[in-house]
PDB file of N, CA and C in Angstrom:
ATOM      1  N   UNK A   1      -3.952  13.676 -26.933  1.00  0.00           N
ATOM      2  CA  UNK A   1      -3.304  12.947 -25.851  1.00  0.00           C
ATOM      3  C   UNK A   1      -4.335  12.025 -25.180  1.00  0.00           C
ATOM      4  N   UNK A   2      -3.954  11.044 -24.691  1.00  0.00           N
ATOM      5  CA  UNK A   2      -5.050   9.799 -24.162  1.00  0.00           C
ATOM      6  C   UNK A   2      -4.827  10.162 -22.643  1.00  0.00           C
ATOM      7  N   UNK A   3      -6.884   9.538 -22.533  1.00  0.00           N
ATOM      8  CA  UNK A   3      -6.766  10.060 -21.174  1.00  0.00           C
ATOM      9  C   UNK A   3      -6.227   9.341 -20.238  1.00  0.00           C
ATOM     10  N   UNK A   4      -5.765  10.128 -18.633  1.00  0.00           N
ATOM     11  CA  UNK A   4      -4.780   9.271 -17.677  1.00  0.00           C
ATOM     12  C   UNK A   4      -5.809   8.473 -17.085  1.00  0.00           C
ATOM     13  N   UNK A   5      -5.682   7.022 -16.842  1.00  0.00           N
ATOM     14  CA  UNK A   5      -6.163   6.359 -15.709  1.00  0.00           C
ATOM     15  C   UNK A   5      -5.459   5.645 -14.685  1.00  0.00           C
ATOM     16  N   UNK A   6      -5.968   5.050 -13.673  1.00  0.00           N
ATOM     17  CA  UNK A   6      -5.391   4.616 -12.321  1.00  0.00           C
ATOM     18  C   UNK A   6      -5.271   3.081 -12.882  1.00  0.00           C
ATOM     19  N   UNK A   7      -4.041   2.579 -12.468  1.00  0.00           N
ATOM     20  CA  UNK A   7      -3.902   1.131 -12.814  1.00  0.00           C
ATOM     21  C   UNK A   7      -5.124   0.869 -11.763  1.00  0.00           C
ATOM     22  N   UNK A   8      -5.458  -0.355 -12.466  1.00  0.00           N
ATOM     23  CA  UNK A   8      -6.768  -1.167 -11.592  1.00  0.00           C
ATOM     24  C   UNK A   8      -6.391  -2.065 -10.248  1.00  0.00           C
ATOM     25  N   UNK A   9      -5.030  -2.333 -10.359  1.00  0.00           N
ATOM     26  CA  UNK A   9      -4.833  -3.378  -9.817  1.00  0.00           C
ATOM     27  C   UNK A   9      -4.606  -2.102  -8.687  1.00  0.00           C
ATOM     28  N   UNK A  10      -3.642  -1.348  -8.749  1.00  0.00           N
ATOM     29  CA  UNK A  10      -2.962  -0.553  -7.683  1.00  0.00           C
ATOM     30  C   UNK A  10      -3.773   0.092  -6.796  1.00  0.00           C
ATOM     31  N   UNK A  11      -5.120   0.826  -7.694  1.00  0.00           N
ATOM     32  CA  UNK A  11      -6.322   1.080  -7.022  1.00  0.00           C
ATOM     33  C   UNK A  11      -6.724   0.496  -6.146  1.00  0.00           C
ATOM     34  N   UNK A  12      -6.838  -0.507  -5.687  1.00  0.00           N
ATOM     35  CA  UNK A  12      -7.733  -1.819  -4.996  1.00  0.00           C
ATOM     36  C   UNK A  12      -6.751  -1.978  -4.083  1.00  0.00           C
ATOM     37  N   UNK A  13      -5.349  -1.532  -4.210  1.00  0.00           N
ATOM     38  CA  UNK A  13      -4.349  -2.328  -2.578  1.00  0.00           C
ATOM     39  C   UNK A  13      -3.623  -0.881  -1.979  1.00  0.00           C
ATOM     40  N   UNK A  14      -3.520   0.438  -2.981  1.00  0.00           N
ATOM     41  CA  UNK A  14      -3.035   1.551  -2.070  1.00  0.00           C
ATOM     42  C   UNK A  14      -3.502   3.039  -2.125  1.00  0.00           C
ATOM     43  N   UNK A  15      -3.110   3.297  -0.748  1.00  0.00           N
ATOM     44  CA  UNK A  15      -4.328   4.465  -0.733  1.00  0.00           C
ATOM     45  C   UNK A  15      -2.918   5.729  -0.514  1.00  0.00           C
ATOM     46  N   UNK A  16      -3.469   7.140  -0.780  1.00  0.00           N
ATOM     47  CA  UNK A  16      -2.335   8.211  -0.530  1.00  0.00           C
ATOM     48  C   UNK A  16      -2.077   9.300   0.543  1.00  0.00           C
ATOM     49  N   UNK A  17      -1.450   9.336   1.356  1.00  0.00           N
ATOM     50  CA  UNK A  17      -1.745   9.841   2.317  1.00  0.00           C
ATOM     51  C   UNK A  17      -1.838  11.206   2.236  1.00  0.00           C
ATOM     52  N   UNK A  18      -2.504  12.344   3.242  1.00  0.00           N
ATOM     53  CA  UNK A  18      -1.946  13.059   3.000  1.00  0.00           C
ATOM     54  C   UNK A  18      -0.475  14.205   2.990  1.00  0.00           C
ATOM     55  N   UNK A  19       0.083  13.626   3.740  1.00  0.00           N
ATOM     56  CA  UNK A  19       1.712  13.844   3.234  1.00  0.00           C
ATOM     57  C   UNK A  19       2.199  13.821   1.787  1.00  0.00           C
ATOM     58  N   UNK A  20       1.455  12.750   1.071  1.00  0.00           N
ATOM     59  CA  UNK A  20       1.886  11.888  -0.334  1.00  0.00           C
ATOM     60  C   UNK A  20       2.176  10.995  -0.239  1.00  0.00           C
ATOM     61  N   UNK A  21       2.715  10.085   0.990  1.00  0.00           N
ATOM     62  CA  UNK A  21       2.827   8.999   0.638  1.00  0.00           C
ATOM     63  C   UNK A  21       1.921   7.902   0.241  1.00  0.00           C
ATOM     64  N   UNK A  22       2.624   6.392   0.207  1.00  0.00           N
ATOM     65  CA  UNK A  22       1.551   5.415   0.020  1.00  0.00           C
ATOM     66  C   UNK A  22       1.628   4.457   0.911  1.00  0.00           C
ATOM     67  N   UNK A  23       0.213   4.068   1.524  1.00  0.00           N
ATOM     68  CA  UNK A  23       0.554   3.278   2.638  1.00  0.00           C
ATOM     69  C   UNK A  23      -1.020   1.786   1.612  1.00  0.00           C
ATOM     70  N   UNK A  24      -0.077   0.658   2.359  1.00  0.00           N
ATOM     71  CA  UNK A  24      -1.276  -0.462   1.988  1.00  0.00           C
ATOM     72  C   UNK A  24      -0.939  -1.465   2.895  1.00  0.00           C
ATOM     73  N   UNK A  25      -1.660  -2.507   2.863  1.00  0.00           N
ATOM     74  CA  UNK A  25      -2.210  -3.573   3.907  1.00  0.00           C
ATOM     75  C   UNK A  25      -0.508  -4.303   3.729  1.00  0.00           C
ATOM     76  N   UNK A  26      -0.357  -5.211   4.788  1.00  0.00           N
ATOM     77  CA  UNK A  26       0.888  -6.367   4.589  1.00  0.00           C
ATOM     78  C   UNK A  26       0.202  -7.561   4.555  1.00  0.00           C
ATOM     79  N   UNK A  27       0.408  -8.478   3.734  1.00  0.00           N
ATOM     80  CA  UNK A  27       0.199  -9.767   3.043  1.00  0.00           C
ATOM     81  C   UNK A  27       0.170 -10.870   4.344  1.00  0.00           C
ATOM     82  N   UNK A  28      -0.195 -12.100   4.042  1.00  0.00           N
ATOM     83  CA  UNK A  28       0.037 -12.917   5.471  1.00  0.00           C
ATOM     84  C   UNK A  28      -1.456 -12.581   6.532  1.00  0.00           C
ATOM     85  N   UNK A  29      -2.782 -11.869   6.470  1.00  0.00           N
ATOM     86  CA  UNK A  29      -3.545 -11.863   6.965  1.00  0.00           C
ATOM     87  C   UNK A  29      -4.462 -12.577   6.901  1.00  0.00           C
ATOM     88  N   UNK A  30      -4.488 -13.893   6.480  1.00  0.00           N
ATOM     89  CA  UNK A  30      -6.001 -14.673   5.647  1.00  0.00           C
ATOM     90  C   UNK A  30      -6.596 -15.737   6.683  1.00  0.00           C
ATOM     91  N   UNK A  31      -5.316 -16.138   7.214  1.00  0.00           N
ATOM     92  CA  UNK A  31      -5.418 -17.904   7.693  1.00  0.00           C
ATOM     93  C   UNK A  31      -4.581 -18.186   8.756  1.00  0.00           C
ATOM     94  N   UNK A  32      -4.443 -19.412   9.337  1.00  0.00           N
ATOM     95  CA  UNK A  32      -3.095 -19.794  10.223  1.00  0.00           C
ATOM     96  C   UNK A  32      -3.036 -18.412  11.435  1.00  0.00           C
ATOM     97  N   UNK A  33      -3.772 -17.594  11.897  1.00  0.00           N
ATOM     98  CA  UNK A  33      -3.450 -16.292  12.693  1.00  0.00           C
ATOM     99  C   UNK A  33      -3.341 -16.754  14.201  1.00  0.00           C
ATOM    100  N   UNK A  34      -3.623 -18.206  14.448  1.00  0.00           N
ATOM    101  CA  UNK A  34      -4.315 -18.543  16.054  1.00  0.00           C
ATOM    102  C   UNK A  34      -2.779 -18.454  16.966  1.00  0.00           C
ATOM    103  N   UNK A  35      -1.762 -19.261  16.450  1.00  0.00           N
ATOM    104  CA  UNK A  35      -0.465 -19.302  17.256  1.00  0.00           C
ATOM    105  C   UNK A  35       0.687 -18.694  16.766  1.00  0.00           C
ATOM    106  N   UNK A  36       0.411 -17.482  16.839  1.00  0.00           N
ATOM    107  CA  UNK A  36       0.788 -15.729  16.704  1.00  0.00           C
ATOM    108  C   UNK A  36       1.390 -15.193  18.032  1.00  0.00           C
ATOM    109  N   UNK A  37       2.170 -14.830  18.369  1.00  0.00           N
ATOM    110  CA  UNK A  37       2.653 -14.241  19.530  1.00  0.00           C
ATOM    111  C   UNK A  37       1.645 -12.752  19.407  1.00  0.00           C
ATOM    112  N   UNK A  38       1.640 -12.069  20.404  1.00  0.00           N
ATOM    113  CA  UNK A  38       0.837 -10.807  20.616  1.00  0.00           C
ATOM    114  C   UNK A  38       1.809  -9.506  20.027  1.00  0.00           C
ATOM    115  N   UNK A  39       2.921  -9.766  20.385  1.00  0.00           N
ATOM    116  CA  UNK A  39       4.021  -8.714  19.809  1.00  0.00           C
ATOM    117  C   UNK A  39       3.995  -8.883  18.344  1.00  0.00           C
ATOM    118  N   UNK A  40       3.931  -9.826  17.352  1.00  0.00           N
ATOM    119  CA  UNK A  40       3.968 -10.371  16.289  1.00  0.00           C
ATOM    120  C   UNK A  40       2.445  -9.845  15.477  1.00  0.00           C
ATOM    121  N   UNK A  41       1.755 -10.203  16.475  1.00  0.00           N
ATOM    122  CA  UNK A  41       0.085  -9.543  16.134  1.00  0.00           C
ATOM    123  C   UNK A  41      -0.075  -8.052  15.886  1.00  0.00           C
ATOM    124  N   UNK A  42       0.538  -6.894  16.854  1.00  0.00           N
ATOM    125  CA  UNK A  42       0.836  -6.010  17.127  1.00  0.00           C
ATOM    126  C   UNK A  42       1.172  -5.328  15.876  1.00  0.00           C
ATOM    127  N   UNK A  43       2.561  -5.944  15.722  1.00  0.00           N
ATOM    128  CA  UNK A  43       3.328  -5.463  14.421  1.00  0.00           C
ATOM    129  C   UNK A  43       2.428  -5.576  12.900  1.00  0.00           C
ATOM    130  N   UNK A  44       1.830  -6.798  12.546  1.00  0.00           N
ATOM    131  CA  UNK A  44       1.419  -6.968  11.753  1.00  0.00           C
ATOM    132  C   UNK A  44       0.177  -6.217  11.532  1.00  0.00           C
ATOM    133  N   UNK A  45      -0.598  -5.687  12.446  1.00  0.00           N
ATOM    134  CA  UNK A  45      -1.821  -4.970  12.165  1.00  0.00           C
ATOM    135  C   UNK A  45      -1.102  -3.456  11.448  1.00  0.00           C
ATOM    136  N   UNK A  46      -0.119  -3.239  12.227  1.00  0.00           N
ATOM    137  CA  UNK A  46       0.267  -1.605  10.928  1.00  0.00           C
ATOM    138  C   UNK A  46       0.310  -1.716   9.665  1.00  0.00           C
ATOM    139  N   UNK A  47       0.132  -0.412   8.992  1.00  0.00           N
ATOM    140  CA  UNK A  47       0.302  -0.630   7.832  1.00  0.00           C
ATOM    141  C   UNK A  47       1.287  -0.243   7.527  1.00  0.00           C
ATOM    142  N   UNK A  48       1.940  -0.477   5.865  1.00  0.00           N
ATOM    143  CA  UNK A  48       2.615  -0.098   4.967  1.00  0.00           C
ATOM    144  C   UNK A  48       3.494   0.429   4.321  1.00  0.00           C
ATOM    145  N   UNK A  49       4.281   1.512   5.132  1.00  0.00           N
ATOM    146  CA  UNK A  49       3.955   3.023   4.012  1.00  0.00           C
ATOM    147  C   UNK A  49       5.021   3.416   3.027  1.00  0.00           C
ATOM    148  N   UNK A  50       5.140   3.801   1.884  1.00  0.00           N
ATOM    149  CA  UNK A  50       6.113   4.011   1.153  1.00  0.00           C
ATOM    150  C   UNK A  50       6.511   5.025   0.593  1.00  0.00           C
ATOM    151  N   UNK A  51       7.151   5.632   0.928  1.00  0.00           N
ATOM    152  CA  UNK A  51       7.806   7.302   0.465  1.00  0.00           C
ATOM    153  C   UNK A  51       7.447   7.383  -0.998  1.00  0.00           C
ATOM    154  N   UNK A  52       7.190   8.772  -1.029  1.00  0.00           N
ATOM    155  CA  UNK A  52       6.971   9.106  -2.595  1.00  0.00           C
ATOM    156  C   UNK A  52       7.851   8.907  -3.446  1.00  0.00           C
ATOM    157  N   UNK A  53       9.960   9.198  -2.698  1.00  0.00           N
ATOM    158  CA  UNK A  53      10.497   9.693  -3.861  1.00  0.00           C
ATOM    159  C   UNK A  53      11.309   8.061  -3.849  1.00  0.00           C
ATOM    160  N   UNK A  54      10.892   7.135  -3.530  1.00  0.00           N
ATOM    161  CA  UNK A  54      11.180   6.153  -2.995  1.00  0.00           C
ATOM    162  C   UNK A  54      11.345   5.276  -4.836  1.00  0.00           C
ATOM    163  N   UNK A  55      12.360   3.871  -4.908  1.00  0.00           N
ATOM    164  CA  UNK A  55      11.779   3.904  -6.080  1.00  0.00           C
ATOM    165  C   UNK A  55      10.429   3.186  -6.686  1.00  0.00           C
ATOM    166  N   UNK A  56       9.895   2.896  -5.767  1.00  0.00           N
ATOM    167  CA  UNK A  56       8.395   2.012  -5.729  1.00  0.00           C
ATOM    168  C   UNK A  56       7.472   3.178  -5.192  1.00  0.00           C
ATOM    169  N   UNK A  57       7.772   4.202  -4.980  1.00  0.00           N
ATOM    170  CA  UNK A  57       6.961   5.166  -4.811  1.00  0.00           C
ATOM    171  C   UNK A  57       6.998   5.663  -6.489  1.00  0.00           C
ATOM    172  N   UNK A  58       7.799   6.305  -6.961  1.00  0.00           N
ATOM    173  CA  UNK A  58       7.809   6.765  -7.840  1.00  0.00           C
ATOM    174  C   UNK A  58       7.113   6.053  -9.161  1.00  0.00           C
ATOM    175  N   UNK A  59       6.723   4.647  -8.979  1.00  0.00           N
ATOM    176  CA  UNK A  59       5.931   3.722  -9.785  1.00  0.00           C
ATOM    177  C   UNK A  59       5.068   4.296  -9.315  1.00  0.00           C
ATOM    178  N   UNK A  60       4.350   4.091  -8.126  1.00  0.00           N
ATOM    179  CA  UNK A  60       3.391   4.117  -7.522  1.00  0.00           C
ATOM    180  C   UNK A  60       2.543   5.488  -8.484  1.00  0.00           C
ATOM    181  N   UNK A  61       3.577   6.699  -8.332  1.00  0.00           N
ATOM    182  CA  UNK A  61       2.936   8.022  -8.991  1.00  0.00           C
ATOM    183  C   UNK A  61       2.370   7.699 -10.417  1.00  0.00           C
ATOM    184  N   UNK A  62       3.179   6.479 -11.431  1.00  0.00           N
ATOM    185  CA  UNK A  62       2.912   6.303 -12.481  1.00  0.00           C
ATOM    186  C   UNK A  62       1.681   5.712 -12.583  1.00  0.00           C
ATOM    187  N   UNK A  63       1.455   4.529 -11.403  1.00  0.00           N
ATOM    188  CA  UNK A  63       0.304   3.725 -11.657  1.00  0.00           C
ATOM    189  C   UNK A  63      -0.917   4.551 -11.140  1.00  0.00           C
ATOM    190  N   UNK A  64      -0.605   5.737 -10.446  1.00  0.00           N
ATOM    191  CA  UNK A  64      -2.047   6.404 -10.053  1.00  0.00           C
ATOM    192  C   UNK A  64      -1.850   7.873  -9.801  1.00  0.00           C
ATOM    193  N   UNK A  65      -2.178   7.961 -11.174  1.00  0.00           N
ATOM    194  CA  UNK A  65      -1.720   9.676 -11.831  1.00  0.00           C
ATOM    195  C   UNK A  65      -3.065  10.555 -11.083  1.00  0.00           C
ATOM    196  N   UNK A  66      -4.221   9.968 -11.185  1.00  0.00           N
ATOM    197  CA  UNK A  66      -5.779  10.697 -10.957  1.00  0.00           C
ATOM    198  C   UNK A  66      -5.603  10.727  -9.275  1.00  0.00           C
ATOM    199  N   UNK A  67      -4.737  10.209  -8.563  1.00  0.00           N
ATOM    200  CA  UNK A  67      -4.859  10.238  -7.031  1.00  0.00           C
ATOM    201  C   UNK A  67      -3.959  10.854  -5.945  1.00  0.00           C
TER     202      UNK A  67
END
């Protein structure tokens, strides 16, 4: 049987909590941030999170079997 590894890509953007879920950054942080409302700022600093049995969770388990 071949051994399991962590997709590379998935590695690098989500981490697992310990509950199980998966939580990662939201997109839209790079540039343009100056005329942002504060409530808008607020929101956007949380992260992520995506249930395990979810169906992008359940990828998630595929792409990162070792974690």
């Amino acid at each position: 049987m071949p051994k399991l590894k962590n997709h590379a890509g998935a590695k690098k953007r989500f981490r697992k909590t310990a509950t199980g879920k998966y939580k990662n950054r939201k997109a839209g942080r790079r540039h343009l941030l100056a005329p942002e409302k504060a409530s808008i700022k607020r929101e956007r600093r949380q992260a992520r999170i995506t249930a395990a049995n979810s169906p992008e969770g359940k990828l998630l388990k595929k792409y990162l079997p070792m974690q």
